[in-house]
Every structure is written in structure tokens, then in C-alpha cells.
Protein backbone atom coordinates (compact mmCIF):
# COMPACT_ATOMS: atom_id res chain seq x y z
CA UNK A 1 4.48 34.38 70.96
CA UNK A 2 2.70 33.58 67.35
CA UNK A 3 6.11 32.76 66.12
CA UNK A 4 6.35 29.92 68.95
CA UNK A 5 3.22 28.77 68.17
CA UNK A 6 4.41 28.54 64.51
CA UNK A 7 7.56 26.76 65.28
CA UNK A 8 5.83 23.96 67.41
CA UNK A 9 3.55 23.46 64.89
CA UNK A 10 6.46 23.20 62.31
CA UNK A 11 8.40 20.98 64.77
CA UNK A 12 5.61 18.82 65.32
CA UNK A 13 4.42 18.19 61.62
CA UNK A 14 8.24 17.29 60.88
CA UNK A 15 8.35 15.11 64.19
CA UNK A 16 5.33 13.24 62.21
CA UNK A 17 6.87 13.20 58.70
CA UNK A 18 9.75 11.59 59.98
CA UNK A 19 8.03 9.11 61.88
CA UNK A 20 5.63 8.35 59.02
CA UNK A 21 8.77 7.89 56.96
CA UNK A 22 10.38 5.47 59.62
CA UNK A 23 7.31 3.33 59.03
CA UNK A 24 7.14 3.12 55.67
CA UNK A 25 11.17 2.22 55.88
CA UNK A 26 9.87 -0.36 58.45
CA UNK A 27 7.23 -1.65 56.43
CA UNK A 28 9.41 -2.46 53.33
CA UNK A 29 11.89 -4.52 55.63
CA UNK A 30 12.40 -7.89 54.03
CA UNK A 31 13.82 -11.47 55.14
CA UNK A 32 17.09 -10.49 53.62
CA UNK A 33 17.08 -7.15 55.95
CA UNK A 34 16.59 -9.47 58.86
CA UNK A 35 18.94 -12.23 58.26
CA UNK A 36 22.17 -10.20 57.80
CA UNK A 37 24.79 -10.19 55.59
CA UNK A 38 27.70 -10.79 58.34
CA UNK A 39 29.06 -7.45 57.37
CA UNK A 40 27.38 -5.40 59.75
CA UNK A 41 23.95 -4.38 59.29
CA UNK A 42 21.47 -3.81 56.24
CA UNK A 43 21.35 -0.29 54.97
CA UNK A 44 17.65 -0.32 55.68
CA UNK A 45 18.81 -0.62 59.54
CA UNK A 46 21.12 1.73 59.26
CA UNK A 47 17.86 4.27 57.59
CA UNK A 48 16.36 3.13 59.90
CA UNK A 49 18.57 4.28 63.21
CA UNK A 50 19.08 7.96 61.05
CA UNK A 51 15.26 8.30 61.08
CA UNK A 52 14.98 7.19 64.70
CA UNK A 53 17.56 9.73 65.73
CA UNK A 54 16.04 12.63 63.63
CA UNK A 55 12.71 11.92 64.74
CA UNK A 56 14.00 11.80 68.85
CA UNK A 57 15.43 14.89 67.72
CA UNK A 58 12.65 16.89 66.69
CA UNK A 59 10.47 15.91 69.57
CA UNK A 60 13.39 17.36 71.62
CA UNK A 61 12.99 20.71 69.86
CA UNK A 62 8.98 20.26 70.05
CA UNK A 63 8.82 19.44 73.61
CA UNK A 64 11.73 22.85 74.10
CA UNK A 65 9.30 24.90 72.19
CA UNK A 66 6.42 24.11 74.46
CA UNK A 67 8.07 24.65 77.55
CA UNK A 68 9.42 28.20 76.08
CA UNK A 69 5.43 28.90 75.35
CA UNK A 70 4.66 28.12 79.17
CA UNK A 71 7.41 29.64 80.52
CA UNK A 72 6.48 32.89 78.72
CA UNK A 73 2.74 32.45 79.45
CA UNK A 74 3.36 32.38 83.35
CA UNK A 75 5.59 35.14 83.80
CA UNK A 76 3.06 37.38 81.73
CA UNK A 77 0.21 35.57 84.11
């Protein structure tokens, strides 16, 4: 059970990192970013999308780990 515990924690400190990081990417986005290139989109897009699909990700994981922590906490109830 304390190595659940651990592992949500873990899973929801990276589930912030990444979003933190996804900000920051955000933040930096320029005119240049927004107006395209006509050969498909900026790379900060595309960093973008990778950090939006890690971060869905590891909310996945965090929200699997909690459910393991009260499925084992009712059948011991």
C-alpha cells in the first residue's frame, strides 16, 4: 500500500512538471508560431501536442493509481 501511495505521488508531481513545462512552451509562443509557415505547423505546436499527450498520459496513470488504492482499501474494509 505505501508503495501506491509513493507512485501517485510520483505520478502526480510528473503530471505537474509536465504541465508546468507545457506553459512555459505556451508562454514563449510568438506571432511567427501563430501565423504559420504553410508547411504544416511550428515546432513549438508540435512541443506543444507531445507535452499535451504526456501530460493526459500521466493523469491516466495517476487517476489508475488511485482507483488501485480504493479498490484495495475496500476489500480490506
Amino acid at each position: 500500500m505505501f508503495f501506491l501511495a509513493i507512485l501517485l505521488v510520483a505520478a502526480m508531481f510528473a503530471t505537474l512538471f509536465v504541465l508546468i513545462k507545457g506553459l512555459v512552451n505556451m508562454a514563449g509562443t510568438t506571432s511567427q508560431d501563430l501565423e504559420g509557415h504553410g508547411d504544416g505547423p511550428s515546432p513549438r505546436a508540435l512541443k506543444s501536442q507531445k507535452l499535451m499527450q504526456q501530460r493526459i498520459l500521466l493523469q491516466a496513470v495517476a487517476i489508475a493509481v488511485a482507483a488501485i488504492i480504493l479498490f484495495v482499501m475496500s476489500a480490506k474494509g
